[in-house]
PDB file of N, CA and C in Angstrom:
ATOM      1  N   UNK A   1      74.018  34.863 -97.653  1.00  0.00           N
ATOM      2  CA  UNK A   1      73.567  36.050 -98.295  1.00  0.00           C
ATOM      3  C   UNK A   1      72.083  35.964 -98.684  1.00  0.00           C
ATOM      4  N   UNK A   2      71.439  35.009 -99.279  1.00  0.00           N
ATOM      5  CA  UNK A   2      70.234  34.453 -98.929  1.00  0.00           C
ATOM      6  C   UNK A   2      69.198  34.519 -98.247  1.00  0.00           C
ATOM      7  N   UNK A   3      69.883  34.802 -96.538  1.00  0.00           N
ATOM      8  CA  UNK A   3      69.349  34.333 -95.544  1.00  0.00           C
ATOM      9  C   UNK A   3      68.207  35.431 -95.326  1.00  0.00           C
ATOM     10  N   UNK A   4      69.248  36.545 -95.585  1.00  0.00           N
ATOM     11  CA  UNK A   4      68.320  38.066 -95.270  1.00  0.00           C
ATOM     12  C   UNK A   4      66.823  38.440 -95.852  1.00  0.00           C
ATOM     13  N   UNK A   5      66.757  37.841 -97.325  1.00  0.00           N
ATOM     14  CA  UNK A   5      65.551  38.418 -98.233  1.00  0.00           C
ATOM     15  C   UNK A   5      64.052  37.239 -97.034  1.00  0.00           C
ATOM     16  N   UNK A   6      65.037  36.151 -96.497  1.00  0.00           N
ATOM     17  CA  UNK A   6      63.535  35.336 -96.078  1.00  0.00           C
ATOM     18  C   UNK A   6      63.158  35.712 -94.781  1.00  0.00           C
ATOM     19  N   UNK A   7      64.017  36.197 -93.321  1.00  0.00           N
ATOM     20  CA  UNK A   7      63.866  36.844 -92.316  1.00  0.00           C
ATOM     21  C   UNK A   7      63.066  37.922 -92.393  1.00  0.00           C
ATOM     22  N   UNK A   8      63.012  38.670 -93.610  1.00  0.00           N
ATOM     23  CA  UNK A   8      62.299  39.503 -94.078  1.00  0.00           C
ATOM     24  C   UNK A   8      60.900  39.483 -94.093  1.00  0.00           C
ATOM     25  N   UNK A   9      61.031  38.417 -94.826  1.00  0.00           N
ATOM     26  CA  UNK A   9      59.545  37.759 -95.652  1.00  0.00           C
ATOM     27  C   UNK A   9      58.966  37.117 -94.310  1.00  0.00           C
ATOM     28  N   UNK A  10      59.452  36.100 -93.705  1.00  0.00           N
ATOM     29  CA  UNK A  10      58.722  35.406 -92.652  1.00  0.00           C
ATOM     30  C   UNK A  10      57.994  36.708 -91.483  1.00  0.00           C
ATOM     31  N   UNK A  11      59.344  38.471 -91.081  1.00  0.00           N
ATOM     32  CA  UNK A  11      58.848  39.285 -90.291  1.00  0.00           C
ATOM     33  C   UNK A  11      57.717  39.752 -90.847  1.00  0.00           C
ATOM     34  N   UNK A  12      57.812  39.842 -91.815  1.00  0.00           N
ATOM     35  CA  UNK A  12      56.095  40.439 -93.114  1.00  0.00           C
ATOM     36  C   UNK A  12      55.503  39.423 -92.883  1.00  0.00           C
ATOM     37  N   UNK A  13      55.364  38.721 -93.016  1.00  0.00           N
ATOM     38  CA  UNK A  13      54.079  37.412 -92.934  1.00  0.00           C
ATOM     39  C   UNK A  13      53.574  37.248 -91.822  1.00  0.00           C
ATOM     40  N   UNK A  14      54.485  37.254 -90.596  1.00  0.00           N
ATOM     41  CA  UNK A  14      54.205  37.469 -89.475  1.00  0.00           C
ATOM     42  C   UNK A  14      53.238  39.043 -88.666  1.00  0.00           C
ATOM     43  N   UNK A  15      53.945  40.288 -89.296  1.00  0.00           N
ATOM     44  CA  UNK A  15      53.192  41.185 -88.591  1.00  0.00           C
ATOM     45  C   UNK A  15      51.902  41.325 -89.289  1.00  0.00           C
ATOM     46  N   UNK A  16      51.799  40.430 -91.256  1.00  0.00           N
ATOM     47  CA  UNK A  16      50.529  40.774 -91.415  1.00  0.00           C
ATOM     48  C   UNK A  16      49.262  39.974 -91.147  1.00  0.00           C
ATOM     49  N   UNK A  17      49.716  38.814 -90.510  1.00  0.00           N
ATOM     50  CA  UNK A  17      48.864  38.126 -90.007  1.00  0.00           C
ATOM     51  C   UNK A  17      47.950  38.638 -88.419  1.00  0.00           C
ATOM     52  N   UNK A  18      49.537  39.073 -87.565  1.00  0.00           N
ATOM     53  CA  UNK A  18      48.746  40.188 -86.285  1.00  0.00           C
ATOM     54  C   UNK A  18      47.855  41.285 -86.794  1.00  0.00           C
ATOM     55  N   UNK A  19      47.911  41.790 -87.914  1.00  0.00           N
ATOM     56  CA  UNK A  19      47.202  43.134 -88.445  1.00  0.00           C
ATOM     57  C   UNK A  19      46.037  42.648 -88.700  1.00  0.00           C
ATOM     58  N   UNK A  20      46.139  41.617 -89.667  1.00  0.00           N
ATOM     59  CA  UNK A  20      44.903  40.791 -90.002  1.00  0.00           C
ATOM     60  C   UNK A  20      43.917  40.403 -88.571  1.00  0.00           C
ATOM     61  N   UNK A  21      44.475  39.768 -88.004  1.00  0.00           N
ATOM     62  CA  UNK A  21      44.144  39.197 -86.838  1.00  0.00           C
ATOM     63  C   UNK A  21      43.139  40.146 -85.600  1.00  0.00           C
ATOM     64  N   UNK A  22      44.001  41.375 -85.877  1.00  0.00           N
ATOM     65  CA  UNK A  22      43.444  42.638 -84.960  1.00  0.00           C
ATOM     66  C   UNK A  22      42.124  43.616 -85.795  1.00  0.00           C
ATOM     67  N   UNK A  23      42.241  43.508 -87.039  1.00  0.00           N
ATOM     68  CA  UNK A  23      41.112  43.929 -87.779  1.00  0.00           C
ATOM     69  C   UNK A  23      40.013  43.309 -87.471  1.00  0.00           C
ATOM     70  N   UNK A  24      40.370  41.682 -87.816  1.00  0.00           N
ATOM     71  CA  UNK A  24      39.083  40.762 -87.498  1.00  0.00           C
ATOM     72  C   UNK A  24      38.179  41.194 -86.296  1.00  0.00           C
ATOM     73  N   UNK A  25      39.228  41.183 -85.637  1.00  0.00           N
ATOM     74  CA  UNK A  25      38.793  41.462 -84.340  1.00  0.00           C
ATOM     75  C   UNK A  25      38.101  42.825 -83.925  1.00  0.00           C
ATOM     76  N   UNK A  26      38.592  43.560 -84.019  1.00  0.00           N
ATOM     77  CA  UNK A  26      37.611  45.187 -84.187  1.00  0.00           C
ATOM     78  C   UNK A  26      36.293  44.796 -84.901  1.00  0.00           C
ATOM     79  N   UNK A  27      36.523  44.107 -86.039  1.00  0.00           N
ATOM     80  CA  UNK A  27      35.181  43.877 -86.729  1.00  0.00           C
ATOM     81  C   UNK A  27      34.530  43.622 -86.291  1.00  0.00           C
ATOM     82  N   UNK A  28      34.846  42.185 -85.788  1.00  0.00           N
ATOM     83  CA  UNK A  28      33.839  41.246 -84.728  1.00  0.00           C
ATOM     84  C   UNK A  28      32.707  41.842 -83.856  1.00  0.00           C
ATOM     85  N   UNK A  29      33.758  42.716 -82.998  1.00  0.00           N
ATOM     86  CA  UNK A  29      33.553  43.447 -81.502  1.00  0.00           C
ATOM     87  C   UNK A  29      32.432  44.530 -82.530  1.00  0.00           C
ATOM     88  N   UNK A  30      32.935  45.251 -83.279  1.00  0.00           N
ATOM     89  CA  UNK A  30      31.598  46.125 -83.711  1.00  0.00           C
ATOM     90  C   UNK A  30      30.697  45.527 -83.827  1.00  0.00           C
ATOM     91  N   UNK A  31      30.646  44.327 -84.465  1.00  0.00           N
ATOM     92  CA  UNK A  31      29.100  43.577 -84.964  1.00  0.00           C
ATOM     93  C   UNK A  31      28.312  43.012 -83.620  1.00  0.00           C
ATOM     94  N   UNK A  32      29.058  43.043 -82.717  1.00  0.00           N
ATOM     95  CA  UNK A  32      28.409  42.833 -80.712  1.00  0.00           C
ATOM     96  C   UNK A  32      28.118  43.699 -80.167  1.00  0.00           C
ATOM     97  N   UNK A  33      28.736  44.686 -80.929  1.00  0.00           N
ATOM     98  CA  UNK A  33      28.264  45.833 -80.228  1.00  0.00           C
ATOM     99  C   UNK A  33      26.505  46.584 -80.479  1.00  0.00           C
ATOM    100  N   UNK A  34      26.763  46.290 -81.551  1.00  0.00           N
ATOM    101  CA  UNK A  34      25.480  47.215 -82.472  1.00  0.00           C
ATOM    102  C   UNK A  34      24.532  45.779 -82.331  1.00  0.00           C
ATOM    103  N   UNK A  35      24.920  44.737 -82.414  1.00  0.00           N
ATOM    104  CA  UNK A  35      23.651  43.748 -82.397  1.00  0.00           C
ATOM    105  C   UNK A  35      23.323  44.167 -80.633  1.00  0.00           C
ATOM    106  N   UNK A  36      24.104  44.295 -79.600  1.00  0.00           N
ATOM    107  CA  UNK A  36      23.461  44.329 -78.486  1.00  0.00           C
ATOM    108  C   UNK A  36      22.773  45.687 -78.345  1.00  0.00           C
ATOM    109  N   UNK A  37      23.099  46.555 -79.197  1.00  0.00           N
ATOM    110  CA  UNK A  37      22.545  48.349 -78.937  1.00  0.00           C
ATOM    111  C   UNK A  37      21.252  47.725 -79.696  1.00  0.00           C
ATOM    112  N   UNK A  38      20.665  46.909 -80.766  1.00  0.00           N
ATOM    113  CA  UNK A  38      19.534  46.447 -80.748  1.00  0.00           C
ATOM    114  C   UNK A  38      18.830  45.677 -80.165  1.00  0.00           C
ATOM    115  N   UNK A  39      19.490  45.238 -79.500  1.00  0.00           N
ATOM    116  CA  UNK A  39      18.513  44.236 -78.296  1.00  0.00           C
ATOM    117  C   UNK A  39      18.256  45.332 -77.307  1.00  0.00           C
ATOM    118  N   UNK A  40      18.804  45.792 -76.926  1.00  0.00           N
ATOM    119  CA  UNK A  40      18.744  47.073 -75.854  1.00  0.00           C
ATOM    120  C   UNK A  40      17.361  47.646 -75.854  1.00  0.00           C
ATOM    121  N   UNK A  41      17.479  48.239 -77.718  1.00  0.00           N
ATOM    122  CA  UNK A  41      16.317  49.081 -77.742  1.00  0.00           C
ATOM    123  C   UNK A  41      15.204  48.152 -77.975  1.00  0.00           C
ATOM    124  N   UNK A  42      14.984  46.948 -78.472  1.00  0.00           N
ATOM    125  CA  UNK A  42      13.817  46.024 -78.485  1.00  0.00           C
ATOM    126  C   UNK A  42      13.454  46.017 -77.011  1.00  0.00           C
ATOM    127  N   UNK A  43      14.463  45.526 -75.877  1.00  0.00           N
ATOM    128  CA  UNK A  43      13.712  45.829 -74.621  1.00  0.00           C
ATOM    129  C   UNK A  43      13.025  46.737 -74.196  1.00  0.00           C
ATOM    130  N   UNK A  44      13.937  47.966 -74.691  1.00  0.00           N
ATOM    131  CA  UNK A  44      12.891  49.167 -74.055  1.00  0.00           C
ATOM    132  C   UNK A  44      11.199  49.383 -74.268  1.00  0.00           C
ATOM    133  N   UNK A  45      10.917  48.689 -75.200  1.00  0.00           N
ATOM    134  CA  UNK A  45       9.578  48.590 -76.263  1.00  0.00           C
ATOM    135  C   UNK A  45       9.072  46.638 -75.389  1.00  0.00           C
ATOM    136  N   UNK A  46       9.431  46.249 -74.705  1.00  0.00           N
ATOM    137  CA  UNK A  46       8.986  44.734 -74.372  1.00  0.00           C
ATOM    138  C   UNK A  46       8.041  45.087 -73.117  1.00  0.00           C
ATOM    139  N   UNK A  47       8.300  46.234 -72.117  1.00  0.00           N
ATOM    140  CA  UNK A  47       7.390  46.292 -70.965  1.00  0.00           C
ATOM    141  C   UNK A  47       5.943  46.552 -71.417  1.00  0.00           C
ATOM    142  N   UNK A  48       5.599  47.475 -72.436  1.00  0.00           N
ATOM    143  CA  UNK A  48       4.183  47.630 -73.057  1.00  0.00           C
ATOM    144  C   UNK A  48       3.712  46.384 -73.103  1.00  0.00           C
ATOM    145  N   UNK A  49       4.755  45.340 -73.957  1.00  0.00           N
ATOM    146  CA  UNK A  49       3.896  44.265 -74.632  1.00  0.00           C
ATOM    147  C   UNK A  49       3.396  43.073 -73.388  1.00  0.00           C
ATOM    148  N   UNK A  50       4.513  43.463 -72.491  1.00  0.00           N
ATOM    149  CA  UNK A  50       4.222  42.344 -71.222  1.00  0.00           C
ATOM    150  C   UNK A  50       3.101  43.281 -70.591  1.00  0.00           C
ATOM    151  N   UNK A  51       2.538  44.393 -70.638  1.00  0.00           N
ATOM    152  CA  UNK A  51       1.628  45.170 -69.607  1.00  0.00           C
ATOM    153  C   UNK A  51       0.760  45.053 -70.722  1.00  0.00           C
ATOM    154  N   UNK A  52       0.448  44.677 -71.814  1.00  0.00           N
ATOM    155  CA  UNK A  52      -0.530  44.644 -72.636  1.00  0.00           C
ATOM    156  C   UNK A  52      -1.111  43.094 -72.261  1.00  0.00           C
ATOM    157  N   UNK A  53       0.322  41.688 -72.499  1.00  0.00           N
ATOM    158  CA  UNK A  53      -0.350  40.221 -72.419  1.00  0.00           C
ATOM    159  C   UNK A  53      -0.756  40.015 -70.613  1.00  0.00           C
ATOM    160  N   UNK A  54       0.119  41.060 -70.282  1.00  0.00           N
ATOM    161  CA  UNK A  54      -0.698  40.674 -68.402  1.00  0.00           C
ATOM    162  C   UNK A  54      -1.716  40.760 -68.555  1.00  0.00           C
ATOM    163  N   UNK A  55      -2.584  41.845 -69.116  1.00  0.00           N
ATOM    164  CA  UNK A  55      -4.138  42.582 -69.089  1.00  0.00           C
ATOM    165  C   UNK A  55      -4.959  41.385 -69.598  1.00  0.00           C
ATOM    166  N   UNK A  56      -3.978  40.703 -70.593  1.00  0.00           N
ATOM    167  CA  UNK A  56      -4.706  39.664 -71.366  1.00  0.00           C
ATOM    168  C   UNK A  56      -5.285  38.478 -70.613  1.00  0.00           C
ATOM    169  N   UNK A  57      -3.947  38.173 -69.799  1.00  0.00           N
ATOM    170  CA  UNK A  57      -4.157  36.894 -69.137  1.00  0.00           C
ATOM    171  C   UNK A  57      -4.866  37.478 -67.818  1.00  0.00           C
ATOM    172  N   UNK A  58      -5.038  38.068 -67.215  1.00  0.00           N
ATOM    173  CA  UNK A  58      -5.884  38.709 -66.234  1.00  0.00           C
ATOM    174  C   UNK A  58      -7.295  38.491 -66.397  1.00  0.00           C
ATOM    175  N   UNK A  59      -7.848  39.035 -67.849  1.00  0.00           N
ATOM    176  CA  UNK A  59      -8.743  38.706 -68.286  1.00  0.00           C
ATOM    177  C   UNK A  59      -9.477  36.966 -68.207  1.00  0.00           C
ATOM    178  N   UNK A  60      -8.462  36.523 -68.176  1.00  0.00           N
ATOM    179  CA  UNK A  60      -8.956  34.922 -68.493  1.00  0.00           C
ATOM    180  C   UNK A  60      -8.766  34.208 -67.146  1.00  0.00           C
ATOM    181  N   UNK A  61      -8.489  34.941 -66.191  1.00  0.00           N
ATOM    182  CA  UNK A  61      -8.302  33.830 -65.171  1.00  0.00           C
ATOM    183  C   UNK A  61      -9.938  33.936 -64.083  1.00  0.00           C
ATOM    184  N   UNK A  62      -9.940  33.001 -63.873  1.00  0.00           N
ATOM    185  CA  UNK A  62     -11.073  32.374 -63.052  1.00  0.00           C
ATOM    186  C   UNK A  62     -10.983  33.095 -61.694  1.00  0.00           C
ATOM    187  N   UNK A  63     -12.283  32.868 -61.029  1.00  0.00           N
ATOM    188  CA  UNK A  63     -12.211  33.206 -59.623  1.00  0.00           C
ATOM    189  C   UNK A  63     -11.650  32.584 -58.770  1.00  0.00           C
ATOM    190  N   UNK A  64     -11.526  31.036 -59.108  1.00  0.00           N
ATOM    191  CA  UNK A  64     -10.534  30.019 -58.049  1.00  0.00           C
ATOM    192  C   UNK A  64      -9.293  30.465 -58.187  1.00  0.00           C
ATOM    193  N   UNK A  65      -8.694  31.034 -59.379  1.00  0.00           N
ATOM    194  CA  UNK A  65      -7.407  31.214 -59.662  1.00  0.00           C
ATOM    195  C   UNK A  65      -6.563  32.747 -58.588  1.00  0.00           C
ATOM    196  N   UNK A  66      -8.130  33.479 -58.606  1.00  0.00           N
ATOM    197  CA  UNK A  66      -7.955  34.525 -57.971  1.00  0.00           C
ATOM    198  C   UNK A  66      -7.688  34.485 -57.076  1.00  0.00           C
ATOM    199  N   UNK A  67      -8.535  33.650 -56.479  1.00  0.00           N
ATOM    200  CA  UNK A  67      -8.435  33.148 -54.555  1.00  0.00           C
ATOM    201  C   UNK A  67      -7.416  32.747 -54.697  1.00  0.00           C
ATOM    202  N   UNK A  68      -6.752  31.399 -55.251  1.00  0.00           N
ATOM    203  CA  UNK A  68      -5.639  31.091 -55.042  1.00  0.00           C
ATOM    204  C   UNK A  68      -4.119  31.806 -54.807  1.00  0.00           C
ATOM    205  N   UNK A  69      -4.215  32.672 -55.943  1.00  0.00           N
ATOM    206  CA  UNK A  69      -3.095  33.932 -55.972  1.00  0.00           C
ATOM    207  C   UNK A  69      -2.879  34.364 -54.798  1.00  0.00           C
ATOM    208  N   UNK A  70      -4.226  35.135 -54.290  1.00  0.00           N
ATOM    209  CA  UNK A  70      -4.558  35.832 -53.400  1.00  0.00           C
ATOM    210  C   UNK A  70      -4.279  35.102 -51.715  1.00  0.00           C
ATOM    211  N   UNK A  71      -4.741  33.542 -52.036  1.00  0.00           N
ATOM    212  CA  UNK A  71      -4.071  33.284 -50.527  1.00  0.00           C
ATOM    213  C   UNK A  71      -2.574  33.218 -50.565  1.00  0.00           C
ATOM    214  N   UNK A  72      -1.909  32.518 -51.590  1.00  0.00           N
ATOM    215  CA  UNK A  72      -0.275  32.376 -52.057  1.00  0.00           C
ATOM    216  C   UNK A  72       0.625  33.910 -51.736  1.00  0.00           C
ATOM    217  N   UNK A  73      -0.451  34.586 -51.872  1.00  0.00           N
ATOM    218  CA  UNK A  73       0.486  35.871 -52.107  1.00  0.00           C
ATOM    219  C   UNK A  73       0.001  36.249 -49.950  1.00  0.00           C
ATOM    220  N   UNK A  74      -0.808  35.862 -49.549  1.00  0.00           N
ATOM    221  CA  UNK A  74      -0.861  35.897 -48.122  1.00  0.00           C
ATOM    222  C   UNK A  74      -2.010  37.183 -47.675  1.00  0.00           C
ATOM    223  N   UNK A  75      -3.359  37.189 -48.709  1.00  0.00           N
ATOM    224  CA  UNK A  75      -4.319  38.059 -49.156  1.00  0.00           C
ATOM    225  C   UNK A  75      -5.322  37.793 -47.687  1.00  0.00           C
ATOM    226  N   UNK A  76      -5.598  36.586 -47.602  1.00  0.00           N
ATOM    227  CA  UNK A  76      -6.250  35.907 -46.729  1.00  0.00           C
ATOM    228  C   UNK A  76      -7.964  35.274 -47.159  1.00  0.00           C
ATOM    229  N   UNK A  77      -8.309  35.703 -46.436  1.00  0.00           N
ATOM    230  CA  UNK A  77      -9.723  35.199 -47.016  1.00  0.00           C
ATOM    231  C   UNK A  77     -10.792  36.105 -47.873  1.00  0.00           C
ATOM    232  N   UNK A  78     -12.072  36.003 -48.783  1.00  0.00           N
ATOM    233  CA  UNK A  78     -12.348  36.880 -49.174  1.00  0.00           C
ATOM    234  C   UNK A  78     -13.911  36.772 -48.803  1.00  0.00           C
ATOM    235  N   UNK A  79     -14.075  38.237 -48.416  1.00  0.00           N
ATOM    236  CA  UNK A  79     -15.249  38.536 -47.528  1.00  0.00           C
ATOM    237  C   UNK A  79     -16.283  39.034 -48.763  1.00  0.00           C
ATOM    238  N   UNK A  80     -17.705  38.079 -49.180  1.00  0.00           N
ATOM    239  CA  UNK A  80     -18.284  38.285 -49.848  1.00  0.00           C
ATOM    240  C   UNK A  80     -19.801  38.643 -49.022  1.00  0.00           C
ATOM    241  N   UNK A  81     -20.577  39.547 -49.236  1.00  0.00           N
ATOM    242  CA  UNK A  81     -21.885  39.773 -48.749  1.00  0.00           C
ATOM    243  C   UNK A  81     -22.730  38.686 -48.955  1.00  0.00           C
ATOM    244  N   UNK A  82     -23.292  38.857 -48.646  1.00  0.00           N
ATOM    245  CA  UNK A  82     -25.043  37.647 -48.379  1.00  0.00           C
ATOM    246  C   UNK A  82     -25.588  37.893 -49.545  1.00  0.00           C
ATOM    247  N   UNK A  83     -26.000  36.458 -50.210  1.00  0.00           N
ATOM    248  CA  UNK A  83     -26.523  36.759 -51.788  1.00  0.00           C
ATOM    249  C   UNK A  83     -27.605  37.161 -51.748  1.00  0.00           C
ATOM    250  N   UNK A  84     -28.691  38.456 -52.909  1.00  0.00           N
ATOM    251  CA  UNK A  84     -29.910  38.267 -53.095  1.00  0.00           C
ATOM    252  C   UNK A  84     -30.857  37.502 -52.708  1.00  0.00           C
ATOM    253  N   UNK A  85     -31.775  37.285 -52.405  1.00  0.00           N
ATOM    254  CA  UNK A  85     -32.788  36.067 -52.452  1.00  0.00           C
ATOM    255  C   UNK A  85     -32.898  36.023 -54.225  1.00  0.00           C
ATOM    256  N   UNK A  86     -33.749  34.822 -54.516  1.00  0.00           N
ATOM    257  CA  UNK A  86     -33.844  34.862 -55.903  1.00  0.00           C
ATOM    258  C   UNK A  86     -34.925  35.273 -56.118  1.00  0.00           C
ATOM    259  N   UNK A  87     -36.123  35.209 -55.839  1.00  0.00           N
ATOM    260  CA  UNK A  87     -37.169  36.535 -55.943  1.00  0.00           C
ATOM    261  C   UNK A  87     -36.438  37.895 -56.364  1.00  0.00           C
ATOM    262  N   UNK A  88     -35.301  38.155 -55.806  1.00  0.00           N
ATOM    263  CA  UNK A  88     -35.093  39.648 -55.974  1.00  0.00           C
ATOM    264  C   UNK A  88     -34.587  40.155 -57.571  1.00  0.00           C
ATOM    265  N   UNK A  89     -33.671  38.991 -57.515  1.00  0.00           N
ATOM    266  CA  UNK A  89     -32.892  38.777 -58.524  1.00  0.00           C
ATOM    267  C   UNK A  89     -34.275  38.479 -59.676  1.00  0.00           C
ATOM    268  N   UNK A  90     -35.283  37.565 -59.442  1.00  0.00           N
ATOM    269  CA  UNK A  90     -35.880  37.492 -60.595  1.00  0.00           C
ATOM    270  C   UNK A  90     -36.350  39.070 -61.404  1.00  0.00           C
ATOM    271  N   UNK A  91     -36.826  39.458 -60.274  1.00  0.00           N
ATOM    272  CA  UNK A  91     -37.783  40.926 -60.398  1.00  0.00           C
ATOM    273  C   UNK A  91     -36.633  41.770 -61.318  1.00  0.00           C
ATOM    274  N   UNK A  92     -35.338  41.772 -60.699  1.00  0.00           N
ATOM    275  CA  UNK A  92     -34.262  42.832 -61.419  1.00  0.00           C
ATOM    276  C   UNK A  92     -34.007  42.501 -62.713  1.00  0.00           C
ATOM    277  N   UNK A  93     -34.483  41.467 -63.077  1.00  0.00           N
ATOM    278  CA  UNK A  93     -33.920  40.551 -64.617  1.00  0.00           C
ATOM    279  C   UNK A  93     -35.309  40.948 -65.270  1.00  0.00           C
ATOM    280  N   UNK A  94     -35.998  40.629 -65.021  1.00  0.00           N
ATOM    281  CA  UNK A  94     -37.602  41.359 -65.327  1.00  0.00           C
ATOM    282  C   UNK A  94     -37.755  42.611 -65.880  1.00  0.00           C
ATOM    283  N   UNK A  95     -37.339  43.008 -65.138  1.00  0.00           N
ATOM    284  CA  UNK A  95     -37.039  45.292 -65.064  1.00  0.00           C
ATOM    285  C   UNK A  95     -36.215  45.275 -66.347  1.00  0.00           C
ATOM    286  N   UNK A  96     -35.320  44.721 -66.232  1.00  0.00           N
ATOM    287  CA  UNK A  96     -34.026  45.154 -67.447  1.00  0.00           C
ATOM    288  C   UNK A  96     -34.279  44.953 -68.609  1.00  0.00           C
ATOM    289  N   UNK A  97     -35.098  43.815 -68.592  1.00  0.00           N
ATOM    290  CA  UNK A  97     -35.653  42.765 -69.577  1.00  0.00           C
ATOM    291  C   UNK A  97     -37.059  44.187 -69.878  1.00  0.00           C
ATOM    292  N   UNK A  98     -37.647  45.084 -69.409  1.00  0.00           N
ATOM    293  CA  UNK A  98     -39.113  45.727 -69.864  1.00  0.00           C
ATOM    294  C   UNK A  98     -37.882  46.761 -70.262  1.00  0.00           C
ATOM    295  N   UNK A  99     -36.837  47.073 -69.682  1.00  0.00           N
ATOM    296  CA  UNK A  99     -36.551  48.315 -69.864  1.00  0.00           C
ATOM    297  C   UNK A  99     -36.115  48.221 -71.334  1.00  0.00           C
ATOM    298  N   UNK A 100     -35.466  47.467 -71.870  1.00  0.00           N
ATOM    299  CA  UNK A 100     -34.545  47.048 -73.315  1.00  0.00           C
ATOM    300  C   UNK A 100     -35.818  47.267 -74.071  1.00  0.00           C
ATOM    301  N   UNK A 101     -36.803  46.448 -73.825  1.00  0.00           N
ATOM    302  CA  UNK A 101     -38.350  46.701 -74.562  1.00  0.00           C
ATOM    303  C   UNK A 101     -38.918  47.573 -74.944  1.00  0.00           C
ATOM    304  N   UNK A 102     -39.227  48.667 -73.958  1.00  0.00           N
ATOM    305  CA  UNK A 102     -38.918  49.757 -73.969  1.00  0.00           C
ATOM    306  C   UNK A 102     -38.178  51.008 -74.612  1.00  0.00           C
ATOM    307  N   UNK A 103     -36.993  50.445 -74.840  1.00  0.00           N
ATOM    308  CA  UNK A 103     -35.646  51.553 -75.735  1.00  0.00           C
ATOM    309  C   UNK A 103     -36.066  50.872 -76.821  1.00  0.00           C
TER     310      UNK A 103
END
């Protein structure tokens, strides 16, 4: 006569542990959810910052670095004109140099 009040108790203990168990769980899953709907939107906002530090590092790279890229990437060679004489070059540094004087 006994037996009945604890079959009871153990089926209660039992379904409230699955209840428990399934709450947790909804919880969980919301808190993955909404942390990934913020990563989401931080990405959407990350291409600026990478098209901002490209510009950066662009800035800083050398002309060997250029060539190099440039043959790697299969650019080929780079066709530069015939330099000034330096007479010419002096005279143009001269000019710029009266013109600043000048302003």
């Amino acid at each position: 006569m006994h037996v009945y009040p604890g079959v009871f108790v153990v089926a209660g203990t039992f379904r409230s542990v699955i209840t428990l168990y399934t709450m947790l769980s909804a919880w969980s899953q919301a808190i993955r959810d909404k942390e990934f709907l913020v990563e989401m939107r931080l990405r959407n906002h990350e291409p600026e910052l990478e098209e901002r530090s490209n510009a950066r590092d662009d800035a800083d790279i050398t002309i060997d670095e250029i060539e190099e890229r440039d043959l790697a990437v299969g650019g080929g060679a780079v066709v530069v004109g015939p330099a000034p004489p330096v007479d010419a070059l002096e005279r143009q540094n001269a000019r710029h140099a009266n013109e600043d004087l000048a302003l």
